[in-house]
Protein backbone atom coordinates (compact mmCIF):
# COMPACT_ATOMS: atom_id res chain seq x y z
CA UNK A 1 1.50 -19.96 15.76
CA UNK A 2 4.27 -17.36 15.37
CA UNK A 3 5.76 -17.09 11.94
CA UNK A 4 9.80 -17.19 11.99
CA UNK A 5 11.49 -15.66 8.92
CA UNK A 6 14.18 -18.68 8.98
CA UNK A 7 10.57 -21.34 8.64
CA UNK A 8 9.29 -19.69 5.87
CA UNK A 9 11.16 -20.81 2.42
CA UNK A 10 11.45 -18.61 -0.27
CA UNK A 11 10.21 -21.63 -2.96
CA UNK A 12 6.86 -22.12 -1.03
CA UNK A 13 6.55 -18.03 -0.13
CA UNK A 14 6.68 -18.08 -4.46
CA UNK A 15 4.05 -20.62 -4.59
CA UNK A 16 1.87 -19.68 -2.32
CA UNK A 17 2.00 -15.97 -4.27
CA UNK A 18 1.50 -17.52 -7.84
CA UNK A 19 -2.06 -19.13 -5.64
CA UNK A 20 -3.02 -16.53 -4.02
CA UNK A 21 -2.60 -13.34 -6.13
CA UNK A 22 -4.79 -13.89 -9.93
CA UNK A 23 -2.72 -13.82 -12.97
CA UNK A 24 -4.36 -10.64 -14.23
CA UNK A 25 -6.45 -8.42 -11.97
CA UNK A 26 -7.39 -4.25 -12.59
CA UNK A 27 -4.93 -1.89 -11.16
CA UNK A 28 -7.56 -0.68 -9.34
CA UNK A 29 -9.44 -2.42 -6.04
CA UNK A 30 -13.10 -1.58 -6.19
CA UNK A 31 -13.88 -1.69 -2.39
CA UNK A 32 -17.34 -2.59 -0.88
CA UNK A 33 -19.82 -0.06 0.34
CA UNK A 34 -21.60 -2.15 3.10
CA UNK A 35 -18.36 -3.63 4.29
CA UNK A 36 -16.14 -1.97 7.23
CA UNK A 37 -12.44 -1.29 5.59
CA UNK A 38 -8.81 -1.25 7.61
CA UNK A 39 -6.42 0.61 5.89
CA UNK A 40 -2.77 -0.70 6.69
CA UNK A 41 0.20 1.37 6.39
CA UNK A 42 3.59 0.19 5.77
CA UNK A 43 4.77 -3.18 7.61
CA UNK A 44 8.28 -3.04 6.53
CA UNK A 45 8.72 -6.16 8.10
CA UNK A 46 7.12 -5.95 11.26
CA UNK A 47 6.16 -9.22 11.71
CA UNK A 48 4.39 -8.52 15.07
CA UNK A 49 2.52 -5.95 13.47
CA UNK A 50 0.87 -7.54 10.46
CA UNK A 51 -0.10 -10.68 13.29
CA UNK A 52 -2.00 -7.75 15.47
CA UNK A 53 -3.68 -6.50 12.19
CA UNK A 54 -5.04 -10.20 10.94
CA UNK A 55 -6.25 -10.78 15.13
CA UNK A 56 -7.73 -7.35 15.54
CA UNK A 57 -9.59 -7.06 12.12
CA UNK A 58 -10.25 -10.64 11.20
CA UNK A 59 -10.74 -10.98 7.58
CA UNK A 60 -14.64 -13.02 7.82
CA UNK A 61 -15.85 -9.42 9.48
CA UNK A 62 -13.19 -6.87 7.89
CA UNK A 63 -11.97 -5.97 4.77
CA UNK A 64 -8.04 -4.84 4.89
CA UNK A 65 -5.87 -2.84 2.81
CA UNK A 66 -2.13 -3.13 3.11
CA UNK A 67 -0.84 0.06 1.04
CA UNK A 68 2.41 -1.66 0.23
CA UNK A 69 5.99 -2.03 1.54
CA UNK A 70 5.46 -5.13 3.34
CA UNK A 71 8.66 -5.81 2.70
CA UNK A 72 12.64 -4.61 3.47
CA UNK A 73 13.99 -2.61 6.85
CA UNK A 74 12.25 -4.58 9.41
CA UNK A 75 13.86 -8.69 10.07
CA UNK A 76 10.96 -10.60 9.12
CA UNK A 77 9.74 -9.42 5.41
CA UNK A 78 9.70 -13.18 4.37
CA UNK A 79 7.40 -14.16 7.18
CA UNK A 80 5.38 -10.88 6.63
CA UNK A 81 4.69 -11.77 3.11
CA UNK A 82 3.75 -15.19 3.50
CA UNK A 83 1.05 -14.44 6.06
CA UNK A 84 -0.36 -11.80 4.35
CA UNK A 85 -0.90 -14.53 0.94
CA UNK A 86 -2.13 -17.00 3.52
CA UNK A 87 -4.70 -14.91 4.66
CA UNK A 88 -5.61 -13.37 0.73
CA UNK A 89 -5.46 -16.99 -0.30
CA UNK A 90 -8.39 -17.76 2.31
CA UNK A 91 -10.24 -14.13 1.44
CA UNK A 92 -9.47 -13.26 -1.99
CA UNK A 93 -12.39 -10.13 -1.75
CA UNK A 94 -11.65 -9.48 1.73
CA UNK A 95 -7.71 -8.91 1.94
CA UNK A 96 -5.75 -6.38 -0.35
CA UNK A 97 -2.23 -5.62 -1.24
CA UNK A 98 -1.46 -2.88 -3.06
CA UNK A 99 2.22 -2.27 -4.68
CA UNK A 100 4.61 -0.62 -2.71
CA UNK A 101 7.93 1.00 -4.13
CA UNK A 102 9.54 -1.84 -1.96
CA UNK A 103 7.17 -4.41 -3.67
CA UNK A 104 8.70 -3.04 -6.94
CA UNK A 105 12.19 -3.57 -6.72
CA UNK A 106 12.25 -5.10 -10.21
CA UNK A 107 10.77 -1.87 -11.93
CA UNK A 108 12.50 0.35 -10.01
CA UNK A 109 16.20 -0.41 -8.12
CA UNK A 110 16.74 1.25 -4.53
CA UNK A 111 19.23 0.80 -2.19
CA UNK A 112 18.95 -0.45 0.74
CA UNK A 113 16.97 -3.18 0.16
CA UNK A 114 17.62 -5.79 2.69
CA UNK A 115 14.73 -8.75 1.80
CA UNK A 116 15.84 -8.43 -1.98
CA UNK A 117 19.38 -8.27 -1.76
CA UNK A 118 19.06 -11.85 0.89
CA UNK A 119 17.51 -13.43 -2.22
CA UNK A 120 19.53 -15.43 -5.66
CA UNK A 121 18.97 -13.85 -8.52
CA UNK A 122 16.37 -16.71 -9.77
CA UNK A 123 14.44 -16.22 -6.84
CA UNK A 124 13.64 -12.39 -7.16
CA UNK A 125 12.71 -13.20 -10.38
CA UNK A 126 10.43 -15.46 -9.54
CA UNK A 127 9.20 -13.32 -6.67
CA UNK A 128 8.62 -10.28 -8.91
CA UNK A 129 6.92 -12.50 -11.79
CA UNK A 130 4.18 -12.18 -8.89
CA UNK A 131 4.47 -8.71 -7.16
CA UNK A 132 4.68 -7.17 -10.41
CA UNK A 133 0.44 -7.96 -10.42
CA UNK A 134 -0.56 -6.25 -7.68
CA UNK A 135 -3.21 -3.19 -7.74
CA UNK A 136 -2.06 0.14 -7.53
CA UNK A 137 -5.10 1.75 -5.50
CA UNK A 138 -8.28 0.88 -3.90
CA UNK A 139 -11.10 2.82 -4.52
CA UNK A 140 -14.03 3.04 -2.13
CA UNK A 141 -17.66 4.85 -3.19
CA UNK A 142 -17.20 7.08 -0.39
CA UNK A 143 -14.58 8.85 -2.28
CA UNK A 144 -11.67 7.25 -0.76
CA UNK A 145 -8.61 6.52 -2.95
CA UNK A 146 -6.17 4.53 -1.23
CA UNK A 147 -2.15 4.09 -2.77
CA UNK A 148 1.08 3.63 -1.50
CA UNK A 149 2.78 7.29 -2.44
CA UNK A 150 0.64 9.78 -4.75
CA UNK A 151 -2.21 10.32 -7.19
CA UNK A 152 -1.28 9.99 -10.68
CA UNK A 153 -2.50 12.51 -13.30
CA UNK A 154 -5.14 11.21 -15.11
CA UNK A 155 -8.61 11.68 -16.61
CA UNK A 156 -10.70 9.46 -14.86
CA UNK A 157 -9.93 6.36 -12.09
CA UNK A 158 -10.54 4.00 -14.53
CA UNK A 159 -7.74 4.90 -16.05
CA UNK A 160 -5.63 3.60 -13.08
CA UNK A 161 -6.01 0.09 -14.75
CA UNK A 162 -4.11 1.19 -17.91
CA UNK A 163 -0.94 2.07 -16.30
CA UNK A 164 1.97 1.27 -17.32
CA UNK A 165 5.07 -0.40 -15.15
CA UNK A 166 7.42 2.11 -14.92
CA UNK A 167 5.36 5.15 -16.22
CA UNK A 168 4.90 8.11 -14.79
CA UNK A 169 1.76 7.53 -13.65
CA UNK A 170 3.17 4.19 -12.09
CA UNK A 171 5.65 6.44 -10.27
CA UNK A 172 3.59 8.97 -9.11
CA UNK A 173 1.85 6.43 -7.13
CA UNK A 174 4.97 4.14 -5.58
CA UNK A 175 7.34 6.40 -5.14
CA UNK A 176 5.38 9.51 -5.04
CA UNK A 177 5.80 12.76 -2.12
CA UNK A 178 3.28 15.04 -1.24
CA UNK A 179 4.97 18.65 -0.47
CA UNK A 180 3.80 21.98 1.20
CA UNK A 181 4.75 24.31 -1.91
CA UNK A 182 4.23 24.16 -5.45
CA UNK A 183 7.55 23.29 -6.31
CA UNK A 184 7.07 19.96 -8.52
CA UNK A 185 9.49 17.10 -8.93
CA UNK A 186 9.30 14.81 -11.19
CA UNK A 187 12.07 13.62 -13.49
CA UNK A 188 15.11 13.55 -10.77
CA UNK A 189 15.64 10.71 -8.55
CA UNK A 190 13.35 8.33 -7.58
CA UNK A 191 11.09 10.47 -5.81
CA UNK A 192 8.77 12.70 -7.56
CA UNK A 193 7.19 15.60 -5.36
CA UNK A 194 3.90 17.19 -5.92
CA UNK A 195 2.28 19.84 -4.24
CA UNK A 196 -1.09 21.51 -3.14
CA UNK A 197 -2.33 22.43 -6.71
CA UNK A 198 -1.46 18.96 -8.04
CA UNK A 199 -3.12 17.68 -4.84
CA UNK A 200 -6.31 19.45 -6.01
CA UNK A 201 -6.42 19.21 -9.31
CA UNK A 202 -6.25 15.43 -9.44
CA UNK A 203 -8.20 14.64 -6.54
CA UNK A 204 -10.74 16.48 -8.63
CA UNK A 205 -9.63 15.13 -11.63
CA UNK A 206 -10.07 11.44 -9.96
CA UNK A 207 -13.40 12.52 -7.97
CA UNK A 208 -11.18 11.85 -4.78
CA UNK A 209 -12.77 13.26 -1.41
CA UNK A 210 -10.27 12.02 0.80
CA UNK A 211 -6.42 10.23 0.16
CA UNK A 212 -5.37 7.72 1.94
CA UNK A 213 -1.06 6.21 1.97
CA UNK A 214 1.76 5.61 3.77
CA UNK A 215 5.64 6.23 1.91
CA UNK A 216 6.87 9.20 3.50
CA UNK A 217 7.69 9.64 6.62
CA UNK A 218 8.57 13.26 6.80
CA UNK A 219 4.84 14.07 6.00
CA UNK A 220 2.35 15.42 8.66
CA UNK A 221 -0.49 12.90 9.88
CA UNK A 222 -2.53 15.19 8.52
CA UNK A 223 -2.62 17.46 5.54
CA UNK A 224 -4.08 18.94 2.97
CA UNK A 225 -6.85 20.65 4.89
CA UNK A 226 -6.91 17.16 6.48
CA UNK A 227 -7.85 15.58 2.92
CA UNK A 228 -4.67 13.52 3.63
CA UNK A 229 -3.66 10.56 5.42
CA UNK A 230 -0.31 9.51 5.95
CA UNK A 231 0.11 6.42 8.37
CA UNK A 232 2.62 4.12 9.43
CA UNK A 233 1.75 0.48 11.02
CA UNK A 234 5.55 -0.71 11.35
CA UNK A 235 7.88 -0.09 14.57
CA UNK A 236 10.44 -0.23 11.77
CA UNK A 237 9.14 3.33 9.79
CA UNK A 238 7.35 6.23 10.88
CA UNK A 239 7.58 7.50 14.68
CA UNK A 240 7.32 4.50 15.84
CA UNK A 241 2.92 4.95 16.09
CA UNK A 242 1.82 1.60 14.60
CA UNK A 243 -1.52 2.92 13.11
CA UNK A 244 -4.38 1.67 10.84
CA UNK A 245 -7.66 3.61 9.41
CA UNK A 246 -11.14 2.52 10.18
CA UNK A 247 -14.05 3.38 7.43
CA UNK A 248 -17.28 2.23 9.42
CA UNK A 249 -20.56 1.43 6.86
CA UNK A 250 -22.40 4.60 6.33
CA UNK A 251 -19.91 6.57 7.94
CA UNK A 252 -20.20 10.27 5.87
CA UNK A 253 -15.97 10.91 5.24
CA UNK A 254 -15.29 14.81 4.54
CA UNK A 255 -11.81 14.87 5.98
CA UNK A 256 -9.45 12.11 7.15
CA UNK A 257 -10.47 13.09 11.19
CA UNK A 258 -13.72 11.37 9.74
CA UNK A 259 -11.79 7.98 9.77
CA UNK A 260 -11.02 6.06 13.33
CA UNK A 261 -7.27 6.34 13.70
CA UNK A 262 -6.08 3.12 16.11
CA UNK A 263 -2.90 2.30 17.27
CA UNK A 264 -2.23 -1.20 17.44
């Protein structure tokens, strides 16, 4: 049955959160080897979209990553978010949702912000309590990294689990842009821009083979000597190209053309 965004009340969307999502959990997902993993771009609301995801790639033979922004610019964020918890509350290992800038709204204001602004102030409260747990990245052995923006700068990947709300770290991953020229951003705006020699020295830094996100639409498919994925699964964002990454078992990933790219 067909979610509709005026069935879905915020009080049981909150609940059903606080169930499905642990009370403390790494910032980082450590993904399975022997398992085959969907990557999910941004949903902004695409109800439709997240429904074709959970029919195509059902979660007892898949395991899926939603890279964040669920949420805001399409109509149906509430109904969005509420399937998505069903379906981690029934596959805890199996289904993934990593933070999004949009899923961050209480670390980090933006405007527009059309799911937030719809709620009372006790309610986003109550809602971020929640979204304020989720991961930051998935990891997968194949040298994968998956996040919603950028890579932070750090030693290792384990040290994805000690970041901070609000740090830069934190940012560089939800709100961060990947850029043609070495001409860094970082402390204006919400948007901090890195570019190819901060792409490889924290990929190596990270032992990253290939990156995988979503965030920015103005960013090529491709890039990065195709070390980069940037993909969109929402009518609502993007060109339009509802997308989502396939990582077969055993599958040897040099470059993001590795991956099976399929439009849903």
């Amino acid at each position: 049955m067909t979610l509709k965004q005026e069935d879905t009340d915020i009080n049981n969307l909150i609940t059903l959160l606080g169930q499905a999502l642990p009370p403390t959990a790494p910032r980082l997902v450590r993904l399975p080897l022997d398992s085959p993993i969907v990557y999910v771009g941004d949903i902004h609301g695409d109800l439709n979209a997240v429904e074709t995801v959970f029919s195509r790639f059902p979660r007892n033979e898949y395991v899926l990553v939603f890279m964040g922004d669920v949420v805001d610019r399409g109509p149906d964020s509430r109904s969005v978010l509420t399937h998505i918890a069903q379906e981690k509350l029934k596959a805890p290992l199996g289904i993934h949702l990593l933070m999004g800038n949009h899923e961050a709204h209480s670390v980090s204001t933006f405007r527009p912000a059309e799911f937030w602004d719809s709620l009372r102030i006790d309610e986003s409260e109550r809602l971020a309590h929640h979204l304020e747990k989720l991961p930051l990245a998935a990891w997968h052995p194949t040298g994968i990294l998956a996040t919603h923006g950028g890579i932070p700068d750090l030693p290792s990947r384990e040290a994805i689990d000690g970041i901070a709300l609000g740090d830069d770290s934190w940012r560089a991953i939800t709100w961060g842009d990947w850029v043609d020229k070495d001409s860094e951003q970082t402390g204006v705006g919400k948007r901090p821009s890195f570019g190819p020699t901060a792409f490889a020295e924290r990929t190596s830094q990270l032992g990253v083979t290939l990156h995988i996100r979503s965030h920015q639409p103005t960013c090529p498919l491709y890039s990065f000597a195709d070390r980069c994925l940037t993909l969109f699964t929402s009518s609502s964002y993007g060109d339009g190209k509802r997308r989502v990454a396939l990582l077969r078992p055993g599958k040897l990933v040099t470059t993001a053309r590795d991956l099976e790219l399929i439009e849903i």
